[in-house]
Protein backbone atom coordinates (compact mmCIF):
# COMPACT_ATOMS: atom_id res chain seq x y z
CA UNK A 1 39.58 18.09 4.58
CA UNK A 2 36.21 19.08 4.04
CA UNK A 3 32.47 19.52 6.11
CA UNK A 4 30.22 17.40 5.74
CA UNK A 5 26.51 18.68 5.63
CA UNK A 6 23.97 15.85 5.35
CA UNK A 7 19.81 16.59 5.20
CA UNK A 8 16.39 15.28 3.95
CA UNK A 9 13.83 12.80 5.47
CA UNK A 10 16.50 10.34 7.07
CA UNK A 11 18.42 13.16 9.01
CA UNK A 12 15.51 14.88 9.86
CA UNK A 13 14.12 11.56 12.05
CA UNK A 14 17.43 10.23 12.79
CA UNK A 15 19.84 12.94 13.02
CA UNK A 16 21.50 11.40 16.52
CA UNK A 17 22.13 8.39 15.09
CA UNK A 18 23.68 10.36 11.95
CA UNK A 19 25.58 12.98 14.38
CA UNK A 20 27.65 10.18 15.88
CA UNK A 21 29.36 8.96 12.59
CA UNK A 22 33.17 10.08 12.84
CA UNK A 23 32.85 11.68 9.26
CA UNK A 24 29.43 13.98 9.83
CA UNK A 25 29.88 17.34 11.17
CA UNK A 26 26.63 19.10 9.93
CA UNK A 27 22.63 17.53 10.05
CA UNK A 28 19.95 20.16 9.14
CA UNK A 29 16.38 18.78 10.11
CA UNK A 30 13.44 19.84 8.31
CA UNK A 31 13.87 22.31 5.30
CA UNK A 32 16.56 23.32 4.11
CA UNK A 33 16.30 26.81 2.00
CA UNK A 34 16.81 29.13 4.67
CA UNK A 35 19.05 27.53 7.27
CA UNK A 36 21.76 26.60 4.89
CA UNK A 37 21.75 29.90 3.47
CA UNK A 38 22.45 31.12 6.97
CA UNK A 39 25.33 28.83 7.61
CA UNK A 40 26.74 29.96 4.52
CA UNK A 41 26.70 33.37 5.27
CA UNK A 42 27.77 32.91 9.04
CA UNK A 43 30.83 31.16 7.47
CA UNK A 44 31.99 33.61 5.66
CA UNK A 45 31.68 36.56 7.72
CA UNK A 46 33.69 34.01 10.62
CA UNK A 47 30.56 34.06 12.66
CA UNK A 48 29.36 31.36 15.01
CA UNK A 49 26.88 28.78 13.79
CA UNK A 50 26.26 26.37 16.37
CA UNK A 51 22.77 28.31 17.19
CA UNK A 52 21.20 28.29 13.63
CA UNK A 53 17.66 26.93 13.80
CA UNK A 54 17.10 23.50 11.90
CA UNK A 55 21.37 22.38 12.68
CA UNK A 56 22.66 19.73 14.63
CA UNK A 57 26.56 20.65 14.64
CA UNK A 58 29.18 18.80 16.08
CA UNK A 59 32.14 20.82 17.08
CA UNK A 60 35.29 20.48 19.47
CA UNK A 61 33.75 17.76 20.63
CA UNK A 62 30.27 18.72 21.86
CA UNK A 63 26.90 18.56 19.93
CA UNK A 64 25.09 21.35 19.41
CA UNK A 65 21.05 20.43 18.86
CA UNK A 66 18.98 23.44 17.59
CA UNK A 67 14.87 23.44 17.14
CA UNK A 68 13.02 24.24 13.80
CA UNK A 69 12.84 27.32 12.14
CA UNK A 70 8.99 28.54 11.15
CA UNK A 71 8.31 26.73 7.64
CA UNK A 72 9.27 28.34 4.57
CA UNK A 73 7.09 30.77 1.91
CA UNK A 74 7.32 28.33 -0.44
CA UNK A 75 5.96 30.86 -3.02
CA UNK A 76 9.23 32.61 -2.73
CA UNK A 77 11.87 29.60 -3.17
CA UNK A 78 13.96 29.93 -5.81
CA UNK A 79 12.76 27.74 -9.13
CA UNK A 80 14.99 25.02 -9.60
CA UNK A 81 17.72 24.87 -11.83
CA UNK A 82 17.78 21.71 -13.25
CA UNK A 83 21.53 23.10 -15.21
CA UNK A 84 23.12 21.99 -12.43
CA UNK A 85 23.16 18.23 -13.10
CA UNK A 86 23.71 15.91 -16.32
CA UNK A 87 21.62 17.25 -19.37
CA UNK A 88 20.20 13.65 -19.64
CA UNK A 89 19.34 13.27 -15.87
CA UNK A 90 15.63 14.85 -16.76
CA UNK A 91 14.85 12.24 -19.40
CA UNK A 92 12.75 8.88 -17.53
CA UNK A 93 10.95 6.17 -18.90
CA UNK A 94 7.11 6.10 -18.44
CA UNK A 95 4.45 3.40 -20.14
CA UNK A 96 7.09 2.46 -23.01
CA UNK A 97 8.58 5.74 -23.92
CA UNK A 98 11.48 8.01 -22.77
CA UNK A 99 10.30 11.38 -21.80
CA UNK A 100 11.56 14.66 -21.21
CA UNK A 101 10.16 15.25 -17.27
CA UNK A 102 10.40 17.32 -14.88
CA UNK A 103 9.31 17.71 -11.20
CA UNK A 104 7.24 20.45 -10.11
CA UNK A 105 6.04 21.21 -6.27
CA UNK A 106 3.04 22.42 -5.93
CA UNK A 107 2.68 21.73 -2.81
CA UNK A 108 4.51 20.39 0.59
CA UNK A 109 3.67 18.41 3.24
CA UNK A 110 0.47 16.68 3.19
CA UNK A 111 -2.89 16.81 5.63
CA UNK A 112 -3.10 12.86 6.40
CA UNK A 113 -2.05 10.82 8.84
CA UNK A 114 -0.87 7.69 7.25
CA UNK A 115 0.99 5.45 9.65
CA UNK A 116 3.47 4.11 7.12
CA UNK A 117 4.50 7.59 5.66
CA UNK A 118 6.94 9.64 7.41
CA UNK A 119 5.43 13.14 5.68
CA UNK A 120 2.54 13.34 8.95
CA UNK A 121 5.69 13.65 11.51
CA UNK A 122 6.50 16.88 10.02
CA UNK A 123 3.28 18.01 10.40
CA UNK A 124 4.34 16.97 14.55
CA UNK A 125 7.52 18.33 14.83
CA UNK A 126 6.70 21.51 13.13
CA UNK A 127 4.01 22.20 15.57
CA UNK A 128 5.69 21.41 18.39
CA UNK A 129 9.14 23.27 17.12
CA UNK A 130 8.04 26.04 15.88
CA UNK A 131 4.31 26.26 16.22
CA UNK A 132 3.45 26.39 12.77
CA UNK A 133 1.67 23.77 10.25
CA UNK A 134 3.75 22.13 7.28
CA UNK A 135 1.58 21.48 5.17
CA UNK A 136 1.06 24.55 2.55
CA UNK A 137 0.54 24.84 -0.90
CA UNK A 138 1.54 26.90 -3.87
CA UNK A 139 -0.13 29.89 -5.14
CA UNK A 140 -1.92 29.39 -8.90
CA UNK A 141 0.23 32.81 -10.10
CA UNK A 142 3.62 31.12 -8.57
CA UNK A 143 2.90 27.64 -10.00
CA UNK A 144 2.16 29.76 -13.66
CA UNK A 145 5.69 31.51 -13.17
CA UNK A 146 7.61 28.06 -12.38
CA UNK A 147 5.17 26.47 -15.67
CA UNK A 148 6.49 29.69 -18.24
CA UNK A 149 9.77 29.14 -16.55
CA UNK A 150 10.25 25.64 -17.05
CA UNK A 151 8.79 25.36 -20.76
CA UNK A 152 10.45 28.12 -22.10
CA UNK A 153 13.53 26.47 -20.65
CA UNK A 154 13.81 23.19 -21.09
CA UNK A 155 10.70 22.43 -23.02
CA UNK A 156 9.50 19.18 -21.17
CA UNK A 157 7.16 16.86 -22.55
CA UNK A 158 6.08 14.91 -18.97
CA UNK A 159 5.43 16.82 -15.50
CA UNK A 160 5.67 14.81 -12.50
CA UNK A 161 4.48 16.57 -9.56
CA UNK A 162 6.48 15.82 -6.53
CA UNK A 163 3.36 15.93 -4.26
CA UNK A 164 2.28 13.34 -1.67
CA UNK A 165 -1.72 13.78 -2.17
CA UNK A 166 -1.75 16.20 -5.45
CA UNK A 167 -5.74 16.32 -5.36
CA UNK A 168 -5.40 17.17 -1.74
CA UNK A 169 -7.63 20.73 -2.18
CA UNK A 170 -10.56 22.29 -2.46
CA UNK A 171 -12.96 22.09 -5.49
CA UNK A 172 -12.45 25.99 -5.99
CA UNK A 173 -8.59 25.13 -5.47
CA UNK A 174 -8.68 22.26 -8.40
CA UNK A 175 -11.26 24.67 -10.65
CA UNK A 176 -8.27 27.52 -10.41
CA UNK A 177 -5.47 25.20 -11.24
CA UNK A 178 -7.49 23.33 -14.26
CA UNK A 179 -7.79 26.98 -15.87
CA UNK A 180 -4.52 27.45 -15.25
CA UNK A 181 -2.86 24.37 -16.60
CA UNK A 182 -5.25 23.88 -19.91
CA UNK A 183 -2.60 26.29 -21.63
CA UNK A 184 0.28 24.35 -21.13
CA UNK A 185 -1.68 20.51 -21.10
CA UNK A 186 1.50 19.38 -21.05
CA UNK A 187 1.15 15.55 -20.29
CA UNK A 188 1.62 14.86 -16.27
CA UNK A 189 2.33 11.86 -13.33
CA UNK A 190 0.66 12.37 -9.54
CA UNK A 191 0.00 10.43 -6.89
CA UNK A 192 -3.45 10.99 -4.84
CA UNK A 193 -5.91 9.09 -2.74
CA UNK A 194 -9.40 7.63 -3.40
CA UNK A 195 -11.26 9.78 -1.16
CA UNK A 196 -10.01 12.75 -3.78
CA UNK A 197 -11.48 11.55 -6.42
CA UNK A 198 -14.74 13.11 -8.16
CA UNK A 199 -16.30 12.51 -11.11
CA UNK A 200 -15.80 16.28 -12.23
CA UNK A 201 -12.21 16.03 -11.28
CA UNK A 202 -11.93 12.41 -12.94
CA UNK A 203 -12.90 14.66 -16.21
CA UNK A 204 -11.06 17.69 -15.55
CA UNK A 205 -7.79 15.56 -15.00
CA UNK A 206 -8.70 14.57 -18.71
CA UNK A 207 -9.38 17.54 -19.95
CA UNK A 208 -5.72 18.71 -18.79
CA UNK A 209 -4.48 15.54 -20.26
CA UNK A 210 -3.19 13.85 -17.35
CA UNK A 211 -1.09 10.72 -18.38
CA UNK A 212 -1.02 8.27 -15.48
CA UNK A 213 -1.94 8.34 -11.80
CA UNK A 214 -1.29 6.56 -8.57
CA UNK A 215 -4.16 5.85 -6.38
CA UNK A 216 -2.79 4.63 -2.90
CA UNK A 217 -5.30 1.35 -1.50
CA UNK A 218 -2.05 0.40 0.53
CA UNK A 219 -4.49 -2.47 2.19
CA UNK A 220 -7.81 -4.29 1.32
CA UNK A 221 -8.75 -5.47 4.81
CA UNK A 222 -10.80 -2.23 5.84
CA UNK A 223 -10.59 -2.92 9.85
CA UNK A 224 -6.31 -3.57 9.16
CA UNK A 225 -6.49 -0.02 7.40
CA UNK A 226 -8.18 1.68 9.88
CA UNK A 227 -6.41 0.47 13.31
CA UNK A 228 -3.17 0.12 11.60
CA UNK A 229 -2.73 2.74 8.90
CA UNK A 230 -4.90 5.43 10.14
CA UNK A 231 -6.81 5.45 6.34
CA UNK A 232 -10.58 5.60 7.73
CA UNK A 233 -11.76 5.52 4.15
CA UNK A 234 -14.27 2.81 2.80
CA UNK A 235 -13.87 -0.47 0.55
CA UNK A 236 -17.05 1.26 -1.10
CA UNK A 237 -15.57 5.32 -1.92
CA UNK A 238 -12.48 3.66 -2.77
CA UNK A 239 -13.73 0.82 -5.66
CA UNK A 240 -16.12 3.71 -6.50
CA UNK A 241 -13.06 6.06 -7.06
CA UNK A 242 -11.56 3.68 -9.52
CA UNK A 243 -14.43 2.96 -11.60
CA UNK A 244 -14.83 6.64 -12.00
CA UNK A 245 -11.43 6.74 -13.93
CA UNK A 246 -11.48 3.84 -15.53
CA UNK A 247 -13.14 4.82 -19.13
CA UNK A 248 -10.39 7.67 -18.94
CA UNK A 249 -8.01 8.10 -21.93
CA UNK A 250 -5.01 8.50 -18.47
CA UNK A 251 -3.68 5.36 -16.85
CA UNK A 252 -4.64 4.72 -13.41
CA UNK A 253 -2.58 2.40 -11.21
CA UNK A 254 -3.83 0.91 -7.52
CA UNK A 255 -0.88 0.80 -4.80
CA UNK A 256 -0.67 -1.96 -2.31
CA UNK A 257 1.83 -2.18 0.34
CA UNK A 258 2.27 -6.17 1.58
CA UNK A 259 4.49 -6.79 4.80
CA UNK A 260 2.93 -4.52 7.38
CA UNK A 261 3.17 -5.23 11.34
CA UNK A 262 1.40 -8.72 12.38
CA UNK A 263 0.24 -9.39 9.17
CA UNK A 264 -1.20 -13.05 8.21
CA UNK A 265 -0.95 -14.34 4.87
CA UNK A 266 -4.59 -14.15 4.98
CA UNK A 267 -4.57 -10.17 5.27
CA UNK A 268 -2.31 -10.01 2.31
CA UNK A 269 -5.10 -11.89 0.62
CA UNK A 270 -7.35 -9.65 1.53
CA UNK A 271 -5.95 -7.04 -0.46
CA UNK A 272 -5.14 -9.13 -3.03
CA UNK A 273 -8.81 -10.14 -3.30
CA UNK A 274 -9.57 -6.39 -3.01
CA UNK A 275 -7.70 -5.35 -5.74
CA UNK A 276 -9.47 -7.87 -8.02
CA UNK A 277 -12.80 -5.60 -7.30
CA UNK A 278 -11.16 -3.26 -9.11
CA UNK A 279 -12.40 -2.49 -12.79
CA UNK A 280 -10.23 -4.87 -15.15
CA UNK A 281 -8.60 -1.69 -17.20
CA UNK A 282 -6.82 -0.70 -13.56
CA UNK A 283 -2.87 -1.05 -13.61
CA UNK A 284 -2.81 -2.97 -10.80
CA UNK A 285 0.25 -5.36 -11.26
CA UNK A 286 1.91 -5.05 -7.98
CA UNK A 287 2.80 -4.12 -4.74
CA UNK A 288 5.25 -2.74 -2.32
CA UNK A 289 6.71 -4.38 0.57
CA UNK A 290 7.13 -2.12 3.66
CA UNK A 291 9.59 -0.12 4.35
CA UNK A 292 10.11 0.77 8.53
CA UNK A 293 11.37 4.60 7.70
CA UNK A 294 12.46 6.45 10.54
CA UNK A 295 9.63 8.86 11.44
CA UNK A 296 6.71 6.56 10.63
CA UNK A 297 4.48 5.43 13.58
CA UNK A 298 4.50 1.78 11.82
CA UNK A 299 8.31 1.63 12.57
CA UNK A 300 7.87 2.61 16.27
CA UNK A 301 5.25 0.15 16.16
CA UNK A 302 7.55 -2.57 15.03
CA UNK A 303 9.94 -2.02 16.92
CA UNK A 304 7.44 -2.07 20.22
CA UNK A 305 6.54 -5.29 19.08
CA UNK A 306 10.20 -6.90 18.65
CA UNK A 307 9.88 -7.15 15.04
CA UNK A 308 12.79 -4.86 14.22
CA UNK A 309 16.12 -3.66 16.04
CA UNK A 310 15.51 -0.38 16.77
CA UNK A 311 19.25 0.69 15.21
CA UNK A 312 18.17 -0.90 11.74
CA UNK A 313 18.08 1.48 8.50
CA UNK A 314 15.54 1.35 6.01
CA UNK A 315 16.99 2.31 3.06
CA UNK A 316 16.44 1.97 -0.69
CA UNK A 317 19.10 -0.63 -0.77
CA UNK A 318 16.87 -3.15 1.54
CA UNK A 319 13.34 -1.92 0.83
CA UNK A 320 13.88 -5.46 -2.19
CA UNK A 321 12.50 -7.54 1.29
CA UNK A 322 11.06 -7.76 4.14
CA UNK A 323 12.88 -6.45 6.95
CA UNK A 324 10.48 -7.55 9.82
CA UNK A 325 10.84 -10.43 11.35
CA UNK A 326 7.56 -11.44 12.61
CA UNK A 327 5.86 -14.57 14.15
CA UNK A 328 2.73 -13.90 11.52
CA UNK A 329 4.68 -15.11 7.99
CA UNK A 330 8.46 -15.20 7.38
CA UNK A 331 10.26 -12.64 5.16
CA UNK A 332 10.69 -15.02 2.74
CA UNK A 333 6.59 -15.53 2.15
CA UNK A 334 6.42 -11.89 1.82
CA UNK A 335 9.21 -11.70 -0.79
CA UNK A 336 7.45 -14.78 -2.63
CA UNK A 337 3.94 -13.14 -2.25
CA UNK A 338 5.54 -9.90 -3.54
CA UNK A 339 7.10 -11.70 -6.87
CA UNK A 340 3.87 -12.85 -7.82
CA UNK A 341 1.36 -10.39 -6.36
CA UNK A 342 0.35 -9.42 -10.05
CA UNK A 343 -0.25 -13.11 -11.08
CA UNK A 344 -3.15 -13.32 -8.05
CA UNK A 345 -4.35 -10.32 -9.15
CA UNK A 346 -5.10 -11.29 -12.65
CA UNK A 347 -5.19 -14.94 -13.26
CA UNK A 348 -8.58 -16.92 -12.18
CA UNK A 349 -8.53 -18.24 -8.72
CA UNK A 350 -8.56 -21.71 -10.62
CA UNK A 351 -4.75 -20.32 -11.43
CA UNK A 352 -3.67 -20.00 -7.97
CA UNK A 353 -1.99 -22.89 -6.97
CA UNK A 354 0.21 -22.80 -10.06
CA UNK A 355 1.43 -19.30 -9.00
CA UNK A 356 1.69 -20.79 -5.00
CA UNK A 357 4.29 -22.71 -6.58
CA UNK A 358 5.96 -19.76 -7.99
CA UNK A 359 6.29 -18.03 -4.86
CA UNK A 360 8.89 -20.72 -4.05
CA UNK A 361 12.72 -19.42 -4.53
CA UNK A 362 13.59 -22.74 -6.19
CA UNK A 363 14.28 -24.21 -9.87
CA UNK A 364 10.74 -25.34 -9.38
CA UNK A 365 9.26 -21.87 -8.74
CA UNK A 366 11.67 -20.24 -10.91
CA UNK A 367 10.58 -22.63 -13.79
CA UNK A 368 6.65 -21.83 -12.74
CA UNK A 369 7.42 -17.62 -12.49
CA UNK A 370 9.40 -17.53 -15.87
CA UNK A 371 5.78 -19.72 -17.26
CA UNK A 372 3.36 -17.77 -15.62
CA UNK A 373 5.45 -14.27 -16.50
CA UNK A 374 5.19 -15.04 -20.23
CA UNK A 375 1.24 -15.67 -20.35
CA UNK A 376 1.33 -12.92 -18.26
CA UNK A 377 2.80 -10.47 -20.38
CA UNK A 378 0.59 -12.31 -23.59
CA UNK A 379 -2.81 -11.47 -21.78
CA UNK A 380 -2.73 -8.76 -19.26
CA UNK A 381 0.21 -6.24 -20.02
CA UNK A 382 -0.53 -3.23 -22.67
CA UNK A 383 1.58 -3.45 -25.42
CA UNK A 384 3.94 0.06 -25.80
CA UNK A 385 1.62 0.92 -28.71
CA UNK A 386 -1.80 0.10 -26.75
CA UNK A 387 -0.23 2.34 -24.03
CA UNK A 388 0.52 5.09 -25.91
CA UNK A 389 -2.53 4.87 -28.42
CA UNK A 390 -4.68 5.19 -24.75
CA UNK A 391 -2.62 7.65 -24.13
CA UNK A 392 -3.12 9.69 -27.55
């Protein structure tokens, strides 16, 4: 008895495979803001809305496929209202305590081109839609107004800033939002990319008391990253990157992804030996195993190359394992490299055969893991209080 409406990243790349479920009638593409608003309104004054920009509809039997809209003034969204859900949906865990967070945009889209990410194919379609670039960011005065808002309403102790490359601006850009932010300091979560990285920002991100960031490596083989990934960046700016954070009171954490299209067992190496450059202080305890996303050139890529049936779904659900099968390694040595990733990190080489064993899903590599977990946690993990004294 009701419409259903569905939208984000999955229906904006897959929206005729959605369309054709029995229990869909609605797919917006792309942003939302303004084209739901204008359903709404078209419903209620009995209006027709099978020509709003951004909708697939299905009605009476046809389809009705509509381009993009121009992107939104994201300076003029409305601020979230986080009232709307559970009072104890904003609280998250973070390096051994339960905080108070909340997300913040400041701003959307992002200016790379990483293969694996789906965020550059809106940057595509939005140009070739509706001639404009997606990428844009928020003004320092709106980003103060959303701050005032937020603290004076729900008083958050973490910020996580729901940003693909946060440190994706200018110096002048980063100077204007440091003098902004150093009178709220309020203790924050971002995700950026080597190539970012300066040692004046590495200090400013200090001085705003920044608690933890993600630095994306996704691969250590620097020809793999290049021809596959589209991440021209060197082994050199991006070692150099880490060590300038590393005497930083902030956490800094290295991101790997393992799994990729016609990978060896030897490339995964690679990055494991890569991270293991890395100055010994780095959170670099594991890594991802890739996800083939709709709108990500690495899916098409997979799918070109027979490792994936082109009507699969990557969802959260299977993201837990490989889901390319390729003639390089199975699934299951990617799901057994994955387990133990941290362990080759860490431990000596003179370790490594012990945690080869591991990798095994047996009672033998069960027994090994559960052995090599609790040294593990003895020598390499900060404690809750070592976290939080860094942190302090």
């Amino acid at each position: 008895n009701y419409k259903t409406l569905f939208g984000g990243v999955f229906a904006t790349f897959a929206s005729e495979k959605i369309i054709k479920n029995e229990h869909v009638d609605y797919i917006c593409r792309g942003e939302g803001e303004d084209a739901v608003i204008e359903m709404c309104r078209k419903l209620c004054g009995g209006e027709r809305i099978d020509n709003i920009k951004n909708f697939t509809i299905k009605s009476n039997g046809s389809i009705f496929r509509n381009g993009l809209r121009p992107a939104v003034d994201i300076n003029s969204v409305p601020i979230p209202n986080w009232d709307l859900f559970d009072k104890g949906s904003i609280y998250r865990p973070m390096q051994g305590k339960i905080w108070r967070a909340l997300g913040l945009e400041t701003q959307r889209g992002c200016p790379y081109t990483c293969t694996f990410c789906n965020s550059p194919s809106n940057n595509v379609i939005y140009k070739k839609e509706a001639n404009r670039i997606f990428h844009r960011r928020k003004s320092i005065k709106r980003l103060k107004e959303e701050l005032d808002f937020l603290v004076k309403k729900y008083n958050p102790d973490l910020i996580y800033f729901v940003v693909d490359t946060f440190l994706a601006m200018s110096n002048k850009e980063f100077e204007e939002f440091k003098e902004m932010y150093m009178d709220y300091k309020i203790p924050f979560w971002m995700n950026t990319r080597a190539e970012t990285i300066t040692e004046s920002r590495a200090s400013g991100l200090e001085e705003m008391n920044m608690l933890r960031m993600n630095i994306g490596i996704e691969h250590g083989n620097f020809e793999y990253r290049k021809k596959y990934l589209k991440r021209n960046v060197s082994d050199e700016v991006q070692i150099r990157a880490f060590e300038m954070v590393a005497d930083k009171k902030y956490t800094s954490c290295a991101n790997s992804i393992i799994g990729m299209p016609d990978e060896t067992r030897d490339l995964i190496f690679d990055t494991i030996k890569f991270v293991r450059k890395l100055p010994k202080n780095i959170d670099a305890t594991g890594a991802f195993i890739f996800a083939p996303y709709h709108g990500t050139p690495l899916r098409d890529l997979a799918i070109q190359k027979g490792y994936l049936n082109e009507n699969e779904i990557a969802s959260i659900s299977n993201t837990s394992h490989s889901m390319l099968r390729m003639p390089t390694i199975s699934q299951q040595e990617i799901s057994g490299i994955a387990r133990v990733f941290s362990f080759y990190v860490k431990f000596p080489e003179s370790r490594w055969n012990d945690i080869k064993i591991a990798e095994q899903f047996n009672n033998e590599g069960d027994a090994m893991l559960k052995k090599l977990g609790e040294e593990f946690d003895q020598k390499y993990r900060l404690s809750k209080a070592t976290a939080l004294d860094l942190h302090d």
